[in-house]
Protein backbone atom coordinates (compact mmCIF):
# COMPACT_ATOMS: atom_id res chain seq x y z
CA UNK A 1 195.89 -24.98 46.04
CA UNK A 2 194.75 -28.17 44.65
CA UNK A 3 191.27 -29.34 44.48
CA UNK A 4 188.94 -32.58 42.68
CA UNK A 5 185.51 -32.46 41.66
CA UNK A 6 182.49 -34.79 41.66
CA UNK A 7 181.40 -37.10 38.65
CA UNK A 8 180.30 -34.61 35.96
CA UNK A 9 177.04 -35.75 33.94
CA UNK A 10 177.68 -36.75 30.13
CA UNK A 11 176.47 -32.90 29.40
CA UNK A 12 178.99 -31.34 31.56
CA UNK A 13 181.77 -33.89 30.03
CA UNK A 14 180.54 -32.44 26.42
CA UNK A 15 180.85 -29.01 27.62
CA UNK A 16 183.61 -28.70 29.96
CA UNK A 17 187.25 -28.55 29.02
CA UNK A 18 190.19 -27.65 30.65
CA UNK A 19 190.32 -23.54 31.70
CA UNK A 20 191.78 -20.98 33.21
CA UNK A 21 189.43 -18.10 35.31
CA UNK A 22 191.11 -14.74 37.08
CA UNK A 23 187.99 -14.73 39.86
CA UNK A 24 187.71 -12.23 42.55
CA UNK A 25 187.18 -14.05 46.23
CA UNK A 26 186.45 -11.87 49.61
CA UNK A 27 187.70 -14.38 51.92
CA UNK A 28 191.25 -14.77 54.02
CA UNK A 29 191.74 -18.25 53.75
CA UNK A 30 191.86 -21.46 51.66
CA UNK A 31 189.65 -20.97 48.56
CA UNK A 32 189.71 -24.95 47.32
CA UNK A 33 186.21 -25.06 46.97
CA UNK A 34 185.36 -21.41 44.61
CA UNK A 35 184.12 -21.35 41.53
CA UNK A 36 183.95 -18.28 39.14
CA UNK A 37 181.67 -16.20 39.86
CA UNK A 38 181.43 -17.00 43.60
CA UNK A 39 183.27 -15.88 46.47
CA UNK A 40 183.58 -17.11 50.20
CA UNK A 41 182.67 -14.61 52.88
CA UNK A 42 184.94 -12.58 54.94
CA UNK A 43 187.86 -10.04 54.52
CA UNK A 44 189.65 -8.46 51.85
CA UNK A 45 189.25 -8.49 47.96
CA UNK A 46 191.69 -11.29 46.51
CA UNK A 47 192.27 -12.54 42.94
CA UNK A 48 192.22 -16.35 42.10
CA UNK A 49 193.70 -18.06 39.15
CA UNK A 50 191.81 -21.34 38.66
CA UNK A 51 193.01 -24.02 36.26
CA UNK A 52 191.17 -27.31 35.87
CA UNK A 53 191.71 -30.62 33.87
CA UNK A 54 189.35 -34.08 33.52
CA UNK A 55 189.96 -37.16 34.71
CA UNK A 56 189.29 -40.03 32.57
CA UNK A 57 188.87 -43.33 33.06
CA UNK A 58 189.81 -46.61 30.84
CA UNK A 59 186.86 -46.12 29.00
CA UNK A 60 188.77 -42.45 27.98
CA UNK A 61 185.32 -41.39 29.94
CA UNK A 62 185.60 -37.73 31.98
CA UNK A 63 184.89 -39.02 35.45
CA UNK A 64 186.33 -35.98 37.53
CA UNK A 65 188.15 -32.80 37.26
CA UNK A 66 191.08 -31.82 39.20
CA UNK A 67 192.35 -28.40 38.84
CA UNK A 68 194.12 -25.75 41.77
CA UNK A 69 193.88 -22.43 42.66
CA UNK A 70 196.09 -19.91 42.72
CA UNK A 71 196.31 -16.62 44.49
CA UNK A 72 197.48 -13.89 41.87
CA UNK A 73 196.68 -10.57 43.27
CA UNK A 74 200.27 -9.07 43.17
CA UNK A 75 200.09 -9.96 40.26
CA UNK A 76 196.79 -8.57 39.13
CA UNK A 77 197.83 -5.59 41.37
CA UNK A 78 200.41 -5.04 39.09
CA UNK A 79 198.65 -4.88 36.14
CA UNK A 80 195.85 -2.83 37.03
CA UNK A 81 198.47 -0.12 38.20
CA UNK A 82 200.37 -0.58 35.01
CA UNK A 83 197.25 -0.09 33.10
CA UNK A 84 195.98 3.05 35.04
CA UNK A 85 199.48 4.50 34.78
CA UNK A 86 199.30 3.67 30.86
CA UNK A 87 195.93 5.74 30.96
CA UNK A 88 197.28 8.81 32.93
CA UNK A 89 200.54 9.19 30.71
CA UNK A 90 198.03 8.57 27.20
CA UNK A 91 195.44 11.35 28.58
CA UNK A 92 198.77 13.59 29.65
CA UNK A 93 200.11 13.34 26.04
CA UNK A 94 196.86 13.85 23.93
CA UNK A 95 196.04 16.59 25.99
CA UNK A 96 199.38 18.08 25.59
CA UNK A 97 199.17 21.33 23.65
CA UNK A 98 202.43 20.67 22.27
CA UNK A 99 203.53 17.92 19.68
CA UNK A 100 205.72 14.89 21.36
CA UNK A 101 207.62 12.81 19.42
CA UNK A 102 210.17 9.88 19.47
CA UNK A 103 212.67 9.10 16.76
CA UNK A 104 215.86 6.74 15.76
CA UNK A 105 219.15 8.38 15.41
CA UNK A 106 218.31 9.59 11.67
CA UNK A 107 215.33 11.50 12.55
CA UNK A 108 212.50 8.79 11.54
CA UNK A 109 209.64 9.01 13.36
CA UNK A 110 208.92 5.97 15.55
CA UNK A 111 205.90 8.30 17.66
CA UNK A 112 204.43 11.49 17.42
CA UNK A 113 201.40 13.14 19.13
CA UNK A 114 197.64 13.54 18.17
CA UNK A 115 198.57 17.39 18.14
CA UNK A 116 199.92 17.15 15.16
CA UNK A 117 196.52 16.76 13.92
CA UNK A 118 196.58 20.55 13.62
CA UNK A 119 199.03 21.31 11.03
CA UNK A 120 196.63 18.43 8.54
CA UNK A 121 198.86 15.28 9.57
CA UNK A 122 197.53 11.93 11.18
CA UNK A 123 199.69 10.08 13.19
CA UNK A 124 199.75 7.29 11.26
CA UNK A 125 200.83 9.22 8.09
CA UNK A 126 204.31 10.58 9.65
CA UNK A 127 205.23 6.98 11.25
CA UNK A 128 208.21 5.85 9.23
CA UNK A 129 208.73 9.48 7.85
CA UNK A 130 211.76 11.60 8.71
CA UNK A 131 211.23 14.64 10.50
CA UNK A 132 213.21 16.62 8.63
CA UNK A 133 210.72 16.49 5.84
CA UNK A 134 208.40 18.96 8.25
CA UNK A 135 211.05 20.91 8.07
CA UNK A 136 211.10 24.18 6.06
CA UNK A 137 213.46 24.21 2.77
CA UNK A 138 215.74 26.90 4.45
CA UNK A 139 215.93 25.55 7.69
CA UNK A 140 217.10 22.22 6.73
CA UNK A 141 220.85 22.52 6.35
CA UNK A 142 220.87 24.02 10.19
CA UNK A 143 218.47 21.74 11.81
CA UNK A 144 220.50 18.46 10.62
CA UNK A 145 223.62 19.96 11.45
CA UNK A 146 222.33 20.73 14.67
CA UNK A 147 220.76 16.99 15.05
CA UNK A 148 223.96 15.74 14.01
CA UNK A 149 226.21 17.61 17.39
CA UNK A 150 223.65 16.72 19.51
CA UNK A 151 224.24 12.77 18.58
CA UNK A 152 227.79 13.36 18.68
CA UNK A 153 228.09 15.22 21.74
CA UNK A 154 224.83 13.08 23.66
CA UNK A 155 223.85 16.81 24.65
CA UNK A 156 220.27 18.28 24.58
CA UNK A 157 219.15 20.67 21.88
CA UNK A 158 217.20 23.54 21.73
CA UNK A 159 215.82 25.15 18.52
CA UNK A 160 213.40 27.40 16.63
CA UNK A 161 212.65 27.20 13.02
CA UNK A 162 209.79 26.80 10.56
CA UNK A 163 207.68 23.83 9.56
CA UNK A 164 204.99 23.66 6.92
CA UNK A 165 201.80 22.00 7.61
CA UNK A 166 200.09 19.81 4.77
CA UNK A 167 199.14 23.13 2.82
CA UNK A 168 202.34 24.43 2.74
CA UNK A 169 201.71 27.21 5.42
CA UNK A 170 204.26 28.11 7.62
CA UNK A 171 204.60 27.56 11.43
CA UNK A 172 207.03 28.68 13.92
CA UNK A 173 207.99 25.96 16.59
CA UNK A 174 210.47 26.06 19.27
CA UNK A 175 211.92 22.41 19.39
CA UNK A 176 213.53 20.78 22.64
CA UNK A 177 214.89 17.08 21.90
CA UNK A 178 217.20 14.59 24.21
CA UNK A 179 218.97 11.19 23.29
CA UNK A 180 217.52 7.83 24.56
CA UNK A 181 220.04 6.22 25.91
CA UNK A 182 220.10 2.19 26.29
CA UNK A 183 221.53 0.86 29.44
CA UNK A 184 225.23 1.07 28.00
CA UNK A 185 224.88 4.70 27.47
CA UNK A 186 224.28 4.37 23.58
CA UNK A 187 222.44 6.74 21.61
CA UNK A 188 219.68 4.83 20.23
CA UNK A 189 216.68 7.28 19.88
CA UNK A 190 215.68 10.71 20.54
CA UNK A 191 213.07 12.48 22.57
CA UNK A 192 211.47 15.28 21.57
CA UNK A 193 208.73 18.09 21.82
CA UNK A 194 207.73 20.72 19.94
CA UNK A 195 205.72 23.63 20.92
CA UNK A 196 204.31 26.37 18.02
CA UNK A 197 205.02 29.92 18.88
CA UNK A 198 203.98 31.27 15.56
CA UNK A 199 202.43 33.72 18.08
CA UNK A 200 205.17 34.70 19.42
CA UNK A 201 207.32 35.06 16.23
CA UNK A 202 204.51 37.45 14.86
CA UNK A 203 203.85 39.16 17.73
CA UNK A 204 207.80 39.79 17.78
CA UNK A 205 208.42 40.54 13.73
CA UNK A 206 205.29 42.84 14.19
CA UNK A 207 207.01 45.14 16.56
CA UNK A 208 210.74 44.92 15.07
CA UNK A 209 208.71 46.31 12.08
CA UNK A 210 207.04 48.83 14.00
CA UNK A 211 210.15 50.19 15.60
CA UNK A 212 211.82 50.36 12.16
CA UNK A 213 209.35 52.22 10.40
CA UNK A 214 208.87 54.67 13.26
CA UNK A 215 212.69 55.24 13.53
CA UNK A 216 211.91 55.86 9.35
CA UNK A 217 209.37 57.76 10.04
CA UNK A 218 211.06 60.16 12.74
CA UNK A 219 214.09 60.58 10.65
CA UNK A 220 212.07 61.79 7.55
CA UNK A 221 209.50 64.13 9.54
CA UNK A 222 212.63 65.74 11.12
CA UNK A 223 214.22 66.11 7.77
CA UNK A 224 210.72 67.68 6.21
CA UNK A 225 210.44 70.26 9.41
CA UNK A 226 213.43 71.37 9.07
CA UNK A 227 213.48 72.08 5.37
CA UNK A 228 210.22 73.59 5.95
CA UNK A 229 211.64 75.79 9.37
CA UNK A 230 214.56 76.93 6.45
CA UNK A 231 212.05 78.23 3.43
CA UNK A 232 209.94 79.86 6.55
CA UNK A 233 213.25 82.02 7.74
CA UNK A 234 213.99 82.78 4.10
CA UNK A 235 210.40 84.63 4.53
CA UNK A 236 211.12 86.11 7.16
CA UNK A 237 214.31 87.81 6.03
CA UNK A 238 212.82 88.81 3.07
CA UNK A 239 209.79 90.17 4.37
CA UNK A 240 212.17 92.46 6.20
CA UNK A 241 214.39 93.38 3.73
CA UNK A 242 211.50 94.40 1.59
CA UNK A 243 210.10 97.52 1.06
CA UNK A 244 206.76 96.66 -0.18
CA UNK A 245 203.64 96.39 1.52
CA UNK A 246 202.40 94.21 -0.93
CA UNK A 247 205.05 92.14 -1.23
CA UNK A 248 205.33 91.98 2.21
CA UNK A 249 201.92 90.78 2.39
CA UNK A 250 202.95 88.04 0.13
CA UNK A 251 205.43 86.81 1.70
CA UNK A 252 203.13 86.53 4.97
CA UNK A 253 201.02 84.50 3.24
CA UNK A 254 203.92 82.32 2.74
CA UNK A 255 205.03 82.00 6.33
CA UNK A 256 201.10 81.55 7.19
CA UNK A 257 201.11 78.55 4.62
CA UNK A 258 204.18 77.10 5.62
CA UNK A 259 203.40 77.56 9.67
CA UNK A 260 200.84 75.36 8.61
CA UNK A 261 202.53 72.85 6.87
CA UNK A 262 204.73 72.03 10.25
CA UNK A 263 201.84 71.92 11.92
CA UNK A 264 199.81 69.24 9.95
CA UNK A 265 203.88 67.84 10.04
CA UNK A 266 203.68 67.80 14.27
CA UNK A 267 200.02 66.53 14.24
CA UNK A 268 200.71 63.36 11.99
CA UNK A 269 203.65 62.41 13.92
CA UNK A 270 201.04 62.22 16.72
CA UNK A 271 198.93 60.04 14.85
CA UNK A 272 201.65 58.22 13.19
CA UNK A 273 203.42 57.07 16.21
CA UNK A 274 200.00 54.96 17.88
CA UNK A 275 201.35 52.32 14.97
CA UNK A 276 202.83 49.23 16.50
CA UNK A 277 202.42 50.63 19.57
CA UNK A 278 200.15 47.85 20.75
CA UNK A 279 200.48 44.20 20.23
CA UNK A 280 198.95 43.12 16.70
CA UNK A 281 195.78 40.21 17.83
CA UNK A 282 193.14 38.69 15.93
CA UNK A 283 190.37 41.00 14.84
CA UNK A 284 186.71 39.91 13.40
CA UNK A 285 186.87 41.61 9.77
CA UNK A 286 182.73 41.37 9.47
CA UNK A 287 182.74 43.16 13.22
CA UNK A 288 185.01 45.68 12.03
CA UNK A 289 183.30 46.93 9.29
CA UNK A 290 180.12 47.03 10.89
CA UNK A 291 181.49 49.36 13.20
CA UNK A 292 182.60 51.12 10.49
CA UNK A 293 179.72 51.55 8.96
CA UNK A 294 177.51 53.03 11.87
CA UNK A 295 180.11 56.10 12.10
CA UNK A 296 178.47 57.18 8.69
CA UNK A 297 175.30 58.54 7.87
CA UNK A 298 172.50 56.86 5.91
CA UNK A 299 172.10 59.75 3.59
CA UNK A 300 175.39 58.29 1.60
CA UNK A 301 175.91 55.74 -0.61
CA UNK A 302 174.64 51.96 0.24
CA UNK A 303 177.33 50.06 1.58
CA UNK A 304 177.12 46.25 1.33
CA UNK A 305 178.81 43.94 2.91
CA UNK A 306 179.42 40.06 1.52
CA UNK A 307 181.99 38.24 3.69
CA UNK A 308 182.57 34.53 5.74
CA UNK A 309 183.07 34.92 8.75
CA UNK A 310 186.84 35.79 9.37
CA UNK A 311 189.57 37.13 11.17
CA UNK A 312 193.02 38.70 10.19
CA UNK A 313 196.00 39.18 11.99
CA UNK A 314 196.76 43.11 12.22
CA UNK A 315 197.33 46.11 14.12
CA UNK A 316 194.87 47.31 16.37
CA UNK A 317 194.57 50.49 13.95
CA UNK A 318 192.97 48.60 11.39
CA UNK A 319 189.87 50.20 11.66
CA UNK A 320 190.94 53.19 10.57
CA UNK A 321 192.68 51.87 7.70
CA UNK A 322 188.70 50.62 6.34
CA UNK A 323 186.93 53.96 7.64
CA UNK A 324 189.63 55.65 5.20
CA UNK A 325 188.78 53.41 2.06
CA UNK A 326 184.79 54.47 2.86
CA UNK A 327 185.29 58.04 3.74
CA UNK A 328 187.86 58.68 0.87
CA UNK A 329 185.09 56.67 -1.55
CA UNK A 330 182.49 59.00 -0.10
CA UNK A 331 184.48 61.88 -0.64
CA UNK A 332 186.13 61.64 -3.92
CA UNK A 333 184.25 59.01 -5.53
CA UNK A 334 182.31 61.54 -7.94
CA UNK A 335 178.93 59.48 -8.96
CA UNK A 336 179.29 56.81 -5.72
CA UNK A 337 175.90 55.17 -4.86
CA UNK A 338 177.34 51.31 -3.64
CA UNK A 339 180.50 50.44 -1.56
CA UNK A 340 181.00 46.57 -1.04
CA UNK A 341 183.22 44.47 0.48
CA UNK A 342 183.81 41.24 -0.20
CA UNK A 343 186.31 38.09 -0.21
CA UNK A 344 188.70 36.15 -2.21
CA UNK A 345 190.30 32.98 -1.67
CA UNK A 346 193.02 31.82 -3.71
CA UNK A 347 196.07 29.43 -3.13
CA UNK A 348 198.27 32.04 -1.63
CA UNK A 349 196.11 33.80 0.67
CA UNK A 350 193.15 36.01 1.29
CA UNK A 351 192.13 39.26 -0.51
CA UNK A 352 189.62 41.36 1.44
CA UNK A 353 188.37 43.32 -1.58
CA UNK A 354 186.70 47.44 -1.33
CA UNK A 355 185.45 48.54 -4.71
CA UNK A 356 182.68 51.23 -5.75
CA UNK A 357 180.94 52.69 -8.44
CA UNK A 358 182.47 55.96 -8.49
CA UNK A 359 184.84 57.48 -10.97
CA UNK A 360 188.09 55.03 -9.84
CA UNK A 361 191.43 56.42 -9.80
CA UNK A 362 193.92 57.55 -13.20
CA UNK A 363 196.11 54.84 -13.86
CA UNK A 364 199.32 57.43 -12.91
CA UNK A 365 197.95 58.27 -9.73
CA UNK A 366 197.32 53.92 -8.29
CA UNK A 367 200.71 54.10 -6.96
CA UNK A 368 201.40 57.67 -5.82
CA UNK A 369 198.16 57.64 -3.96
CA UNK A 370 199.78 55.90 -1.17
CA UNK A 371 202.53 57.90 -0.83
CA UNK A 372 203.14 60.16 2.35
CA UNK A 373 201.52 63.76 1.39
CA UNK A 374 199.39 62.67 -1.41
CA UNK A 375 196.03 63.40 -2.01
CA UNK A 376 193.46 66.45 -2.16
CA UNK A 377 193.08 66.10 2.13
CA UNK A 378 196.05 65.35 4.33
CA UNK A 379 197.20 62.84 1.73
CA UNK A 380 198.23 60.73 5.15
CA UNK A 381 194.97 58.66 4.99
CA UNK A 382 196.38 56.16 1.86
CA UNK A 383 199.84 56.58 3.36
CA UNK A 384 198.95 55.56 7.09
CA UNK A 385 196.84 52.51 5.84
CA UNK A 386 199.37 50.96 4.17
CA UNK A 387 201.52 51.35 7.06
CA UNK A 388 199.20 50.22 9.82
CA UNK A 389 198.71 47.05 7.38
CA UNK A 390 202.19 46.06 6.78
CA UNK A 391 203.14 45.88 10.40
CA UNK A 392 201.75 42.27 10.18
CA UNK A 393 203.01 42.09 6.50
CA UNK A 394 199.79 42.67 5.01
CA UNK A 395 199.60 44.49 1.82
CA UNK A 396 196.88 47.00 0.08
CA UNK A 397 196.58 48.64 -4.16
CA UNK A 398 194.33 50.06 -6.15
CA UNK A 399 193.36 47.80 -9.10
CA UNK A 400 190.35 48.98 -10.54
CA UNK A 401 189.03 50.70 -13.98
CA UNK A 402 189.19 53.67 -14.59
CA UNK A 403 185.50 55.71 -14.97
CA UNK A 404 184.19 52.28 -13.71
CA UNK A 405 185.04 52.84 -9.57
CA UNK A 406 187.91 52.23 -7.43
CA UNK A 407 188.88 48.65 -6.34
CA UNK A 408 191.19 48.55 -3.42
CA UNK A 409 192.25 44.98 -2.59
CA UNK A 410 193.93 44.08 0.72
CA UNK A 411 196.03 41.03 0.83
CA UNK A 412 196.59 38.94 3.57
CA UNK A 413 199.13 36.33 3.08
CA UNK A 414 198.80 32.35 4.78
CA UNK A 415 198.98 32.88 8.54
CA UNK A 416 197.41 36.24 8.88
CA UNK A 417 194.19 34.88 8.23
CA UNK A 418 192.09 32.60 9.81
CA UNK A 419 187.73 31.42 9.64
CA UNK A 420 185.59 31.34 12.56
CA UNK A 421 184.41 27.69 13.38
């Protein structure tokens, strides 16, 4: 559409110059005479490209303007779905919980995903960066082998293996990646996601542990009840080969003692076998130990409590394994009067610290005391802890002075730990 306009005044020739509008019109038909910002009456919405130049006369004075119109809603059309469809695919990939990424051929990152944010990256910082340098030390060799076949054979790959995140703490991702093709069927990119299931992996180590130590476990207690079953029939024979009453009363003393042996034997097994049962989960430490602390009476010694707010990853029995370290402080702790808890942060993990006032522990006894069947009780208390902890690989000693209290420090390593926001 072409169109001329009147004689502009010498303020319009100093202000006008030759333009180009996108203006929406209403009307149907011819549009010669719209400017921006108006639009003729009448049906549907259409878009209007108007371009304009001046007309000058021999004087090189603007007299008119003559300009034309054209009708560009395809193509605005076009852009206005290309731009919503930009929007929808940008909100589906930053709301993605897993990380997306594109690559050339030798792994450097050309994309990757605001989720990987998480692990103390920005974007920006990984653009230009191989992503085999996310890659863990002993996963390396594998992972480029692996990236390797899958450009040789154009084949999909799927992986798992461990990535550190900017602090060096370790991550378990399952990776799924495809070639980019160009329109020759040329490998000139890959496609990828990964998707952390350091969950999982835990969740999965945890009971592989579990099941191990139980087998152990069974295998041993089966061992010690039938050793025990053996010295209790070598009673019994003697008791009846005897011809002493006193003797004889000995020796039932001995089969009374050693009845009761197998039966503490039976009734840990009971106890023993609730570990790893259930799925290890996140637990509040400062909840737990309140708990704790209102299944003991106020008549004992104060027990204070210092911690952030945090959680560990651990069995489900880990309360017991902190009502032990109280109720064995109360117990056998002599001249207790304060148990405390409190935290410790260092480089490679978390230490959730117990320690008292109390007599402490003989340096010969630190380790023993967390062996099966030591201790002035059960001795299973020490022993059970340190069990129900290292399902999740969590770790517990006794470091403290001697005549100065007992110190029990329980370590949780990068990954088992986390702070409440």
């Amino acid at each position: 559409m072409v169109g001329t306009g009147r004689r502009s005044s010498p303020s319009e020739r100093m202000s006008r110059s030759p333009d180009t509008w996108g203006v929406r019109s209403a009307g149907g038909g011819s549009c010669d005479t719209a400017r921006p910002g108006t639009s003729p009456r009448g049906g549907d919405v259409r878009w209007l490209q108007w371009q304009a130049v001046p007309l000058v006369d021999p004087e090189n004075e603007k007299t008119d303007w003559v300009g034309t119109i054209t009708d560009v809603t395809e193509q605005k059309t076009i852009e206005i779905a290309l731009r919503e469809s930009e929007e929808k695919y940008r909100a589906l990939t930053e709301n993605n919980p897993d990380v997306l990424y594109s690559s050339h051929l030798d792994g450097t990152l050309t994309y990757v995903s605001p989720q990987v944010n998480r692990y103390g990256y920005l974007e920006q910082d990984l653009l230009g960066v191989s992503i085999f340098s996310l890659v863990h030390p002993d996963e390396r060799p594998r992972i480029a082998a692996d990236h390797a076949r899958e450009i040789h054979a154009n084949a999909r790959s799927e992986a798992m293996f461990r990535i550190l995140d900017r602090w060096g703490n370790i991550f378990w991702v399952e990776a799924k990646s495809y070639l980019q093709l160009d329109p020759y069927g040329r490998p000139i990119g890959i496609f990828g996601v990964l998707r952390d299931i350091s969950e999982r992996k835990r969740a999965e180590e945890a009971i592989e542990l579990a099941n191990k130590k139980l087998n152990l476990m069974n295998n041993i207690t089966r061992h010690d009840i039938l050793n025990t079953i053996t010295g209790l029939l070598g009673c019994v024979d003697m008791a009846e080969a005897t011809g002493s009453a006193e003797e004889r009363r000995a020796l039932f003393q001995d089969i009374r003692k050693l009845t009761g042996q197998i039966q503490r034997q039976i009734a840990f097994t009971k106890e023993y076998q609730e570990v790893g049962v259930h799925l290890p989960r996140w637990q509040n430490v400062l909840q737990i130990l309140e708990r704790v602390t209102t299944a003991f009476d106020q008549a004992g010694p104060a027990i204070e409590i210092d911690l952030l707010d945090a959680e560990i990853y651990a069995d489900p029995l880990v309360e017991k394994v902190f009502y032990n370290l109280v109720d064995n402080a109360r117990r056998y702790g002599g001249t207790v009067t304060t148990i405390r808890f409190y935290l410790l942060v260092s480089d490679d993990g978390l230490s959730l610290v117990c320690e008292d006032d109390g007599v402490g522990i003989p340096p010969d006894q630190k380790q023993a005391i967390f062996e099966r069947g030591v201790g002035r009780n059960t001795g299973m208390g020490l022993f059970l802890s340190r069990e129900i902890l290292g399902i999740t690989g969590i770790s517990i000693v006794e470091n403290g002075i001697y005549g100065h209290g007992a110190r029990f420090e329980i370590f949780t390593p990068r990954g088992t730990y986390r702070f409440v926001r």
